[in-house]
PDB file of N, CA and C in Angstrom:
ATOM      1  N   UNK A   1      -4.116  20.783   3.615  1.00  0.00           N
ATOM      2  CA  UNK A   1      -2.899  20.699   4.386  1.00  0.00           C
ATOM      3  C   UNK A   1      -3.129  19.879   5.647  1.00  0.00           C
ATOM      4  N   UNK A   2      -2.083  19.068   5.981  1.00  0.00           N
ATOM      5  CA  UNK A   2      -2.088  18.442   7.169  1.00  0.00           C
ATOM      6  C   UNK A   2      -1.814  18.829   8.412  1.00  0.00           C
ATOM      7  N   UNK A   3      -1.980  19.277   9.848  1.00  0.00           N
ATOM      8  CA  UNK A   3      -1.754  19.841  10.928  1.00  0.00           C
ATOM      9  C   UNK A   3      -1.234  18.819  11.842  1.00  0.00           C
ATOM     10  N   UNK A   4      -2.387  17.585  12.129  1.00  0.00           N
ATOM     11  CA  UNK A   4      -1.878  16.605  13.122  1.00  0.00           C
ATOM     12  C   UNK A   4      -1.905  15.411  12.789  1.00  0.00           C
ATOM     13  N   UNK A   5      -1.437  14.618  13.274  1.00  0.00           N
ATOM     14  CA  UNK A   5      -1.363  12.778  12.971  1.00  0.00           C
ATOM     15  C   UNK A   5      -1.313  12.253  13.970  1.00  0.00           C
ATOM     16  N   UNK A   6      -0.898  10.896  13.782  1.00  0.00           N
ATOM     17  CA  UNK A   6      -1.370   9.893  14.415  1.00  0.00           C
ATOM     18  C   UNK A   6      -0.152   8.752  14.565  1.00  0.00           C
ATOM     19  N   UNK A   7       0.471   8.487  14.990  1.00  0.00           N
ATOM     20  CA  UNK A   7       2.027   7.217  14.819  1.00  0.00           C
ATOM     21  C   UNK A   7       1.589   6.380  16.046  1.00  0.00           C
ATOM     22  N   UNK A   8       1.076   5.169  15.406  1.00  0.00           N
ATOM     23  CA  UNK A   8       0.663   3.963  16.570  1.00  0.00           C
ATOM     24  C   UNK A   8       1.894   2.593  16.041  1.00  0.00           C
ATOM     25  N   UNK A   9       2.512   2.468  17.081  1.00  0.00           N
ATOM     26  CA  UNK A   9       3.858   1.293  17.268  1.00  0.00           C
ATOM     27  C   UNK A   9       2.628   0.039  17.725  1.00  0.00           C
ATOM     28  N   UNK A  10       2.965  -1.256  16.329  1.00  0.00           N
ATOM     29  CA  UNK A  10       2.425  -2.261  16.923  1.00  0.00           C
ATOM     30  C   UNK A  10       3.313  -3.250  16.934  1.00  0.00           C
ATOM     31  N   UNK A  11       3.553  -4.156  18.236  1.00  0.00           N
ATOM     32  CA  UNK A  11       4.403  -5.377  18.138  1.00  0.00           C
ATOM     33  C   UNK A  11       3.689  -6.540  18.404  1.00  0.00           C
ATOM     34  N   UNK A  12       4.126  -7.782  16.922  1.00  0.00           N
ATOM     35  CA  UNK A  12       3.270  -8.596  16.575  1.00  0.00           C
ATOM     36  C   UNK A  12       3.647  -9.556  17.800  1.00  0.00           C
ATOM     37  N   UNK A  13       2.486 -10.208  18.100  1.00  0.00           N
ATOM     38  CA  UNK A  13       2.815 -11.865  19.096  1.00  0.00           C
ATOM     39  C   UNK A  13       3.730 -12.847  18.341  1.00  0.00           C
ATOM     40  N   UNK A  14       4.523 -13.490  19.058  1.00  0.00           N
ATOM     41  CA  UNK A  14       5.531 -14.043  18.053  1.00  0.00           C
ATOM     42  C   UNK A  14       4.662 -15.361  17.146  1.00  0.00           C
ATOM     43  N   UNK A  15       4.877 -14.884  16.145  1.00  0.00           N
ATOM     44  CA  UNK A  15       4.530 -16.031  15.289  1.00  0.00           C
ATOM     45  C   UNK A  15       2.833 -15.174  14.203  1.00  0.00           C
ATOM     46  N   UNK A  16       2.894 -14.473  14.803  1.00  0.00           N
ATOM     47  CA  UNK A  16       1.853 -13.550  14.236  1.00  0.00           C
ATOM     48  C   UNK A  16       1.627 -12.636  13.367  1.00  0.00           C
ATOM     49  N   UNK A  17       3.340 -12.494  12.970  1.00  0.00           N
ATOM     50  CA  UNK A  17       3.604 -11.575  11.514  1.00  0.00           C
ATOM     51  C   UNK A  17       2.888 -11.489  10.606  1.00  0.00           C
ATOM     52  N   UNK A  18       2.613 -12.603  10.113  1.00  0.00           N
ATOM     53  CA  UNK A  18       1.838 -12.201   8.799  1.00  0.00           C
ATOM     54  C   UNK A  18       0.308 -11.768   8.745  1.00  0.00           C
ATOM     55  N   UNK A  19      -0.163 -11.910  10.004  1.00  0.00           N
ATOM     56  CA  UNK A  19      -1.352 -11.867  10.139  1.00  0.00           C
ATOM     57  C   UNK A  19      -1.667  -9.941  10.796  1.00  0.00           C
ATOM     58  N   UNK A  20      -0.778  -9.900  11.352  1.00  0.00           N
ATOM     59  CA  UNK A  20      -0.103  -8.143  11.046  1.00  0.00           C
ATOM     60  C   UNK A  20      -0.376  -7.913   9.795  1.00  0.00           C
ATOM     61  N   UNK A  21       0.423  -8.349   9.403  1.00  0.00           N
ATOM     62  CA  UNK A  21       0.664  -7.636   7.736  1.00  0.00           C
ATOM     63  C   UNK A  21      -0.650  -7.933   6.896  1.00  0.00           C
ATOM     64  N   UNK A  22      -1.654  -8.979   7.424  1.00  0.00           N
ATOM     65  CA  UNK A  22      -2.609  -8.882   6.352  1.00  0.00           C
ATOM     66  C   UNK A  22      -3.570  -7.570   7.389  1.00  0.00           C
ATOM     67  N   UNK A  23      -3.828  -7.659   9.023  1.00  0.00           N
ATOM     68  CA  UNK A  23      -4.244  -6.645   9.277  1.00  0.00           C
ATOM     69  C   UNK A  23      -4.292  -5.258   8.303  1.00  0.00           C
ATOM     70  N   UNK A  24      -3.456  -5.201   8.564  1.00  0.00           N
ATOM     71  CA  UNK A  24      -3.024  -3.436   8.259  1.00  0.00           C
ATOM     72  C   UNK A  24      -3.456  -3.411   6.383  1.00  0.00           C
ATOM     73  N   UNK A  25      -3.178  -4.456   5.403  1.00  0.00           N
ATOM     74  CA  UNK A  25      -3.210  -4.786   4.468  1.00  0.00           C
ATOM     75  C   UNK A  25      -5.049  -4.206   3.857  1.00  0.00           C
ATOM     76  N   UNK A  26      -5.437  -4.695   5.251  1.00  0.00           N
ATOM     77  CA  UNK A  26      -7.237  -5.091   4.974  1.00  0.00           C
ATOM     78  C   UNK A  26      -7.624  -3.869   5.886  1.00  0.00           C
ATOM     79  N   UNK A  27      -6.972  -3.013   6.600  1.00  0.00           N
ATOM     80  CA  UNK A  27      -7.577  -1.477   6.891  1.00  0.00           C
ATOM     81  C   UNK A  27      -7.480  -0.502   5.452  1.00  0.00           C
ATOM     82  N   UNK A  28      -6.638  -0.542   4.620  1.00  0.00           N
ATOM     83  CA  UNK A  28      -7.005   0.410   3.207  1.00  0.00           C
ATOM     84  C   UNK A  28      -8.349   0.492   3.021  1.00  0.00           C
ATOM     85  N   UNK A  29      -8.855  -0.486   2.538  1.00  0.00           N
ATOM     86  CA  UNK A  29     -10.165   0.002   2.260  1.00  0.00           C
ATOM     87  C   UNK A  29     -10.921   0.565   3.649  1.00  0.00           C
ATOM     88  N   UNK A  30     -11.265   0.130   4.560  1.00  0.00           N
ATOM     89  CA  UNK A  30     -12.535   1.024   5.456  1.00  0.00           C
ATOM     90  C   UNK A  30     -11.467   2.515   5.492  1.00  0.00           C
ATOM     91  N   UNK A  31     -10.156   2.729   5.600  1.00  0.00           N
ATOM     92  CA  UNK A  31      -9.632   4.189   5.441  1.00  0.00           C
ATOM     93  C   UNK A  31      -9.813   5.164   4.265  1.00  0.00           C
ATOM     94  N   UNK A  32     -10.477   4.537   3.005  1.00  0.00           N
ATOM     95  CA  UNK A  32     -10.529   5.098   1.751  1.00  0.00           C
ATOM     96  C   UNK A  32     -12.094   5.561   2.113  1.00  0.00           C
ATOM     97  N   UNK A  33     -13.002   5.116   2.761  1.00  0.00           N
ATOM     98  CA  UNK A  33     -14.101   5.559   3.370  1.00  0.00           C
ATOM     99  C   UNK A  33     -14.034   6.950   4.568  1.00  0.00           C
ATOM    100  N   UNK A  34     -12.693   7.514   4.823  1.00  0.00           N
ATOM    101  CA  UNK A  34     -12.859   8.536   5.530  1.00  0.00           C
ATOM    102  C   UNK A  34     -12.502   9.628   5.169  1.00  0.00           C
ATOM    103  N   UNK A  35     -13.174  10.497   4.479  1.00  0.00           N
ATOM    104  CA  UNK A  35     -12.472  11.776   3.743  1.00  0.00           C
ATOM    105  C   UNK A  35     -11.771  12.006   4.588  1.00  0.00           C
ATOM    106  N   UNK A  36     -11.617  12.947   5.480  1.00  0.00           N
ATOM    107  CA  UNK A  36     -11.094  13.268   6.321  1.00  0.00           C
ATOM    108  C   UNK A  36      -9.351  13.081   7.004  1.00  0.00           C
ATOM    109  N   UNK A  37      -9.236  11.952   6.559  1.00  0.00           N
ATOM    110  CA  UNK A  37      -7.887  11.324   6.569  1.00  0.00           C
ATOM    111  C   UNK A  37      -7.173  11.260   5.045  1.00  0.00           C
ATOM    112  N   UNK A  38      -6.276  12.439   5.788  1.00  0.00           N
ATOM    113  CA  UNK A  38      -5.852  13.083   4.622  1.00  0.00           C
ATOM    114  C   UNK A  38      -4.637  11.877   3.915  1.00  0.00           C
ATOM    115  N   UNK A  39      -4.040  10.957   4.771  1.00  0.00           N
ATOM    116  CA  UNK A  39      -2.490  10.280   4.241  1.00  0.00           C
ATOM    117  C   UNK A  39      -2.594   8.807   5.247  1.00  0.00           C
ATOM    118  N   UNK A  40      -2.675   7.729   4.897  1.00  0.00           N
ATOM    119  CA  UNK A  40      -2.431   6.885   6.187  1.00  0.00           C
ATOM    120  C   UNK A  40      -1.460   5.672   5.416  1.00  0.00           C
ATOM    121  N   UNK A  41      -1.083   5.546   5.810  1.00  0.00           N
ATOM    122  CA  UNK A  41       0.395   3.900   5.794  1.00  0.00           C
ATOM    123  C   UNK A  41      -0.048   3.363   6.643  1.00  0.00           C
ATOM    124  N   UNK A  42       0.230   1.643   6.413  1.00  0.00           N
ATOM    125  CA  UNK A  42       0.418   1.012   6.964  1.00  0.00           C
ATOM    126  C   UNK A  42       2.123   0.410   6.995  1.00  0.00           C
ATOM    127  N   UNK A  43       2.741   0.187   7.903  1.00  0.00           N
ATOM    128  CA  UNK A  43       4.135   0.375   7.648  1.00  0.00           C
ATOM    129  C   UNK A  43       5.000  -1.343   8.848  1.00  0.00           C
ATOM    130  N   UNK A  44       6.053  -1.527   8.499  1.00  0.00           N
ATOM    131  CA  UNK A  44       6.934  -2.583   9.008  1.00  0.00           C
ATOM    132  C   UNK A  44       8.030  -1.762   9.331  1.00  0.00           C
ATOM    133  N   UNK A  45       8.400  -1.561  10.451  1.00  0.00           N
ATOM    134  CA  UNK A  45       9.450  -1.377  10.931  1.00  0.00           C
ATOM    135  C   UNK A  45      10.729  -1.970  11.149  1.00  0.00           C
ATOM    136  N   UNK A  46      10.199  -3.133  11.509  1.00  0.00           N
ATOM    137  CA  UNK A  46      10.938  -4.669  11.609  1.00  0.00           C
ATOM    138  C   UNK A  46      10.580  -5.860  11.628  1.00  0.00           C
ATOM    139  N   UNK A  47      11.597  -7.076  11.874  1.00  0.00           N
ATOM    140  CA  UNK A  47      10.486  -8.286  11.790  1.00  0.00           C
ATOM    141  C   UNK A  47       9.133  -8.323  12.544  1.00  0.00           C
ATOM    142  N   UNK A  48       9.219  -8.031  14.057  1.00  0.00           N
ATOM    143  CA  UNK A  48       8.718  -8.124  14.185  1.00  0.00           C
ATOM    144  C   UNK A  48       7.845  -6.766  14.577  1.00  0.00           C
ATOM    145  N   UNK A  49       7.709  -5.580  14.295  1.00  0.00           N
ATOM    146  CA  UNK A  49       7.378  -4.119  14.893  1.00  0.00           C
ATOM    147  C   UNK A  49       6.692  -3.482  13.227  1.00  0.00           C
ATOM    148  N   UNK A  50       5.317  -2.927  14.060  1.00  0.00           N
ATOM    149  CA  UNK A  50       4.867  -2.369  12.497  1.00  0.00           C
ATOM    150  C   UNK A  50       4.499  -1.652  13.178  1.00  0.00           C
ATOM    151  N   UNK A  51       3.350  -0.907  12.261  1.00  0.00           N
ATOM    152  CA  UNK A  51       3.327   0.680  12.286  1.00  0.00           C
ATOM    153  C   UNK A  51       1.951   1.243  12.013  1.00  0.00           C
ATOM    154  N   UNK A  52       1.120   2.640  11.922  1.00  0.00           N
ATOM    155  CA  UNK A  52       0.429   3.369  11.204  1.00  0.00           C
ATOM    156  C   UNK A  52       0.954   4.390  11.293  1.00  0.00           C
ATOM    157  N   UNK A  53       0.724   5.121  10.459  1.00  0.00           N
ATOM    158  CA  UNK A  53       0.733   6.689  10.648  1.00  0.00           C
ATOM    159  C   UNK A  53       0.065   6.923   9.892  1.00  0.00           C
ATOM    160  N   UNK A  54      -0.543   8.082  10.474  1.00  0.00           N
ATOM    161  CA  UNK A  54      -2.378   8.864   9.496  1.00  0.00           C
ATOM    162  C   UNK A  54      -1.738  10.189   9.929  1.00  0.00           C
ATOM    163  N   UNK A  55      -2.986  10.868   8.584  1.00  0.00           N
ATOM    164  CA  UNK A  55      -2.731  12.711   8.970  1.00  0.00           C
ATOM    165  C   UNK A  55      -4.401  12.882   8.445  1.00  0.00           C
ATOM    166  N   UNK A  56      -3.724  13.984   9.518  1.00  0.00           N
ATOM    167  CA  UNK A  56      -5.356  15.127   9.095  1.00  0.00           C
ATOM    168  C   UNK A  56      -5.371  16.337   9.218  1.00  0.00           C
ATOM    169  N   UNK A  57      -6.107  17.120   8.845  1.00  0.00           N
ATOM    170  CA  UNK A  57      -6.116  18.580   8.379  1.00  0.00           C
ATOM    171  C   UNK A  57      -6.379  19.246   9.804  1.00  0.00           C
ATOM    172  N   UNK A  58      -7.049  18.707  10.852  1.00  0.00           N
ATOM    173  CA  UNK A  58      -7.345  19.181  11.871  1.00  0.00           C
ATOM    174  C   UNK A  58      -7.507  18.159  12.994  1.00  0.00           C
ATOM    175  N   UNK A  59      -7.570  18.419  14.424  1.00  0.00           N
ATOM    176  CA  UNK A  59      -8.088  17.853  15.406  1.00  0.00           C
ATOM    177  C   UNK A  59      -9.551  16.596  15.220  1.00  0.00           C
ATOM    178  N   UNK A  60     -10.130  17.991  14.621  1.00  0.00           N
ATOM    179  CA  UNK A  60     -11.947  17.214  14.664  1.00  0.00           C
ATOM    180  C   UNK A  60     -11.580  15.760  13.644  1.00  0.00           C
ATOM    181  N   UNK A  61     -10.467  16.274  13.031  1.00  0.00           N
ATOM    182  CA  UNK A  61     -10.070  14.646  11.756  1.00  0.00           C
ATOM    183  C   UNK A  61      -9.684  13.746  12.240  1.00  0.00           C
ATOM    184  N   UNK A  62      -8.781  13.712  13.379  1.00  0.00           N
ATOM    185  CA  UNK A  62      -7.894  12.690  13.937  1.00  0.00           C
ATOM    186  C   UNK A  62      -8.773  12.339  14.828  1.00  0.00           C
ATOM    187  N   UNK A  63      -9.739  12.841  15.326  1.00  0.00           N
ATOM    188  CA  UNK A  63     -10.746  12.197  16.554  1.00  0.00           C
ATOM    189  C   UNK A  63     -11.911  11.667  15.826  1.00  0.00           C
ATOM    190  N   UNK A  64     -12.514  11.696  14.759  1.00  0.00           N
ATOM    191  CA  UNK A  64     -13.654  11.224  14.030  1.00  0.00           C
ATOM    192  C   UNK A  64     -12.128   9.309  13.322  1.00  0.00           C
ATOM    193  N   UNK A  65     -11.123   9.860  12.903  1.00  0.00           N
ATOM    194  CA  UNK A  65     -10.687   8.562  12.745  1.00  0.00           C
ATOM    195  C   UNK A  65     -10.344   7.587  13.660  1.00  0.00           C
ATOM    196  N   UNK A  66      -9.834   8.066  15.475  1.00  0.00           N
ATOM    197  CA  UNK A  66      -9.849   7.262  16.313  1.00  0.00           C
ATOM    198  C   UNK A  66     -11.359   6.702  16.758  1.00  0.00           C
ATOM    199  N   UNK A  67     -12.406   7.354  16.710  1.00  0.00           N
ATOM    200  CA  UNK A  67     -13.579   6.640  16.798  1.00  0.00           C
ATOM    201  C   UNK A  67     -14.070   6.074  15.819  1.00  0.00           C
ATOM    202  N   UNK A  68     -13.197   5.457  14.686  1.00  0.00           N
ATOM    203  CA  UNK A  68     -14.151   4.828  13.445  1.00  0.00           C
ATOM    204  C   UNK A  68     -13.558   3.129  13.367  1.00  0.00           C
ATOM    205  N   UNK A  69     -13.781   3.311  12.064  1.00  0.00           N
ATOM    206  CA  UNK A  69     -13.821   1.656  11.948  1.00  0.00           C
ATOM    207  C   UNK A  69     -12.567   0.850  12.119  1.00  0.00           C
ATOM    208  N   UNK A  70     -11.401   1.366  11.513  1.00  0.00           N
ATOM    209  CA  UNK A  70     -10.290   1.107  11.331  1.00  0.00           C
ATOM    210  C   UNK A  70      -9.987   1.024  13.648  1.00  0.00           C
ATOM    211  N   UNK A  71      -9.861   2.091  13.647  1.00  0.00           N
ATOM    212  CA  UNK A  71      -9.351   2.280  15.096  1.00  0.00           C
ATOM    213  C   UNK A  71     -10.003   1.134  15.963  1.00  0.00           C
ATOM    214  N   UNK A  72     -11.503   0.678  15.778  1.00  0.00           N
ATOM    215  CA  UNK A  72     -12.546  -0.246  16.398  1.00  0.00           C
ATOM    216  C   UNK A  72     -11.664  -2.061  16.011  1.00  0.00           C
ATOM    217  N   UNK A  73     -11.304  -1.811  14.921  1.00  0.00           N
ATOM    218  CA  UNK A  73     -10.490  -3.104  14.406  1.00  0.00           C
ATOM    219  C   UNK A  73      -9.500  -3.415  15.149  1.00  0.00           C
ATOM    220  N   UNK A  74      -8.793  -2.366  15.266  1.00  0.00           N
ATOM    221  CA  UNK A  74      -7.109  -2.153  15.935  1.00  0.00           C
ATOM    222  C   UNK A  74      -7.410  -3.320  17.445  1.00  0.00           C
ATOM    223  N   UNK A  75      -8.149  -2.231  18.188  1.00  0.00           N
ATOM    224  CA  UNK A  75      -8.836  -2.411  19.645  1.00  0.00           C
ATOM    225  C   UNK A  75      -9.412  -4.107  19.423  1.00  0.00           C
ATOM    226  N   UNK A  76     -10.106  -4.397  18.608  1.00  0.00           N
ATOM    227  CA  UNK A  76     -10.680  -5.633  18.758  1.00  0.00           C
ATOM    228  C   UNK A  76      -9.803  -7.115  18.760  1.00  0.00           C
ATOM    229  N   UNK A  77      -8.599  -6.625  17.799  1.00  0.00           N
ATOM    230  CA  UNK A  77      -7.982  -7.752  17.426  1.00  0.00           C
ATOM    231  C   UNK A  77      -6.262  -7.372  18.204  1.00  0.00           C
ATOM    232  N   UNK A  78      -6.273  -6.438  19.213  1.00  0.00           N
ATOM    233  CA  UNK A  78      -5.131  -5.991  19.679  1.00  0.00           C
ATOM    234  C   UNK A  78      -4.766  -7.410  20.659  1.00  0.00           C
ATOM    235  N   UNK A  79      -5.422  -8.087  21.870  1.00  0.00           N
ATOM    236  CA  UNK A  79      -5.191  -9.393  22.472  1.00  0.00           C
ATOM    237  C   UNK A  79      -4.884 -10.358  21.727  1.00  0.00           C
ATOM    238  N   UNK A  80      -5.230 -10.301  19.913  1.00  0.00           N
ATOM    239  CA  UNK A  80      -5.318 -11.582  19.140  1.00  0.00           C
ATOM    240  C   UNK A  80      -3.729 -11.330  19.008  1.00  0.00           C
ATOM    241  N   UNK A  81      -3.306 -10.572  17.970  1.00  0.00           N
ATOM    242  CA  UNK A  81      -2.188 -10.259  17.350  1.00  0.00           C
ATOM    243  C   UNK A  81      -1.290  -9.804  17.925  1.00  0.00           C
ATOM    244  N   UNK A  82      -1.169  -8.918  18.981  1.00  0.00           N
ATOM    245  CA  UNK A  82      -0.058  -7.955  19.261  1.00  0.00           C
ATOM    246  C   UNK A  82       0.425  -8.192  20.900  1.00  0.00           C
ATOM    247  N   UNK A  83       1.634  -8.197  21.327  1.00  0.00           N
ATOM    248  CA  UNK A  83       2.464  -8.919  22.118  1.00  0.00           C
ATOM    249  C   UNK A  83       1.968  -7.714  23.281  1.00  0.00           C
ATOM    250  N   UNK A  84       2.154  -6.311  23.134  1.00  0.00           N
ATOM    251  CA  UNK A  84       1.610  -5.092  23.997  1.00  0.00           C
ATOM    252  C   UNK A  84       0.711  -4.220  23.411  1.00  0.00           C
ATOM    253  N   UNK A  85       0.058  -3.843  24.275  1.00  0.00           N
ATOM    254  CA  UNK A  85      -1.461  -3.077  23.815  1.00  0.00           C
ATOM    255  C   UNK A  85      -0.607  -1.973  22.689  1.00  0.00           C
ATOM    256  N   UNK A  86      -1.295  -1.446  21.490  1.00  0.00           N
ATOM    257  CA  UNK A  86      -0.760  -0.638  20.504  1.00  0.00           C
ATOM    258  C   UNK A  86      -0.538   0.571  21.632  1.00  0.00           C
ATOM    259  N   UNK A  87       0.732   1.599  20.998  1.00  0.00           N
ATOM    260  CA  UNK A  87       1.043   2.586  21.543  1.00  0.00           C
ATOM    261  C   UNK A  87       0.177   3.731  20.526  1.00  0.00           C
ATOM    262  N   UNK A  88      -0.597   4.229  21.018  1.00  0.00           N
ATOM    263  CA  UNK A  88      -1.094   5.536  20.227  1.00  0.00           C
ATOM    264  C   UNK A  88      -0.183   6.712  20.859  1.00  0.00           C
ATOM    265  N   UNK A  89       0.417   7.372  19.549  1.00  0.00           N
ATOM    266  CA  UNK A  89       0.811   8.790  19.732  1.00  0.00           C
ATOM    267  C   UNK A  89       0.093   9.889  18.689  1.00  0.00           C
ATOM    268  N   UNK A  90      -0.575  10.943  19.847  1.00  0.00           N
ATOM    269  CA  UNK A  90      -0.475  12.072  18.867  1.00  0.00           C
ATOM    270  C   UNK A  90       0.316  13.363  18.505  1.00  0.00           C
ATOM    271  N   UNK A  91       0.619  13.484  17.053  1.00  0.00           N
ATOM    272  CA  UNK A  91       2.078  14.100  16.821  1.00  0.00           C
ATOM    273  C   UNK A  91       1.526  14.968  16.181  1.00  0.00           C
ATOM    274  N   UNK A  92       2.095  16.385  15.944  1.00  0.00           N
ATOM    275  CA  UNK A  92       2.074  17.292  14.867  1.00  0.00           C
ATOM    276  C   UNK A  92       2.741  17.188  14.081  1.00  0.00           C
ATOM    277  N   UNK A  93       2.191  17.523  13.019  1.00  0.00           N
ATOM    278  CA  UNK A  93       3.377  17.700  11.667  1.00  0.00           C
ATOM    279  C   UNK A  93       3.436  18.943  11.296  1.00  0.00           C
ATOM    280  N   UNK A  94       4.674  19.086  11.151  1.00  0.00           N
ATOM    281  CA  UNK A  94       5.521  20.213  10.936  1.00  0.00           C
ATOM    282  C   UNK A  94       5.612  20.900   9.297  1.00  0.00           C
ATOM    283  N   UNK A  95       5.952  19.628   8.418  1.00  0.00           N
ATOM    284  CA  UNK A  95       6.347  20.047   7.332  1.00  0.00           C
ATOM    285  C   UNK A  95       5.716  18.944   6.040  1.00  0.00           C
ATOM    286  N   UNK A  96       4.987  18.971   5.184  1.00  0.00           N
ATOM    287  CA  UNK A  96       4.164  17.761   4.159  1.00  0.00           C
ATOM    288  C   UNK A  96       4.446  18.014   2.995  1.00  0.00           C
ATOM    289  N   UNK A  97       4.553  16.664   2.180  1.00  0.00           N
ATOM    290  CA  UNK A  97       4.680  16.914   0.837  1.00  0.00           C
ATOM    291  C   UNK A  97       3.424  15.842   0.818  1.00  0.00           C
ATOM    292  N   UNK A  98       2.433  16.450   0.150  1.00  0.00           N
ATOM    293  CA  UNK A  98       1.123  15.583  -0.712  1.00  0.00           C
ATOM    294  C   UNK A  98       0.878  15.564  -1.971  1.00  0.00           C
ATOM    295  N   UNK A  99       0.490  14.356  -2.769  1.00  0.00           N
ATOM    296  CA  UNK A  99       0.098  14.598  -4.229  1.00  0.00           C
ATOM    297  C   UNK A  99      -0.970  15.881  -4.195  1.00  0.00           C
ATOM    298  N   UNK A 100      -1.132  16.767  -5.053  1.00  0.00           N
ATOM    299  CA  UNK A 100      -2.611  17.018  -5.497  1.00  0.00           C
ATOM    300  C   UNK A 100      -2.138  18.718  -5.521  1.00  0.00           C
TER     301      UNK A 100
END
């Protein structure tokens, strides 16, 4: 079961869309490397506004995924791609439907 998550708002530099979209495209795999992360999207909001949202079963989950690889990517290439520093929010979830 999932307890808490993660909803980070990213807005691309203009002209930088697609390179968003391959971002987030090319975090699946290092995220399939974190048990722990129970659900993550990469998501488009709008032309120009995208998205993550991750879940995890607990606290200790959502803080082992902000210190990993994916999160280290975000941070590195945030001046390249994105118009304002990503907004990290941490949210609870209330209510989940998961395969399994």
């Amino acid at each position: 079961m999932v307890k808490v998550a993660l909803f980070v708002r990213l807005e691309a530099k203009p002209g930088k869309e697609s390179a968003v979209e391959s971002f987030l495209m090319s975090g699946l795999p290092l995220v399939m490397e974190e048990p722990v992360t129970t659900a993550w999207f990469g998501i488009r909001l709008g032309p120009t506004t995208f998205g993550i949202f991750d879940a995890f079963p607990d606290e200790a989950g959502r803080q082992a995924h902000l210190s990993g690889k994916v999160a280290a990517a975000l941070m590195a290439k945030a001046g390249e791609l994105f118009s304002t520093p990503p907004t990290i929010e941490k949210v609870d979830v209330l209510a989940a439907k998961l395969p399994g």
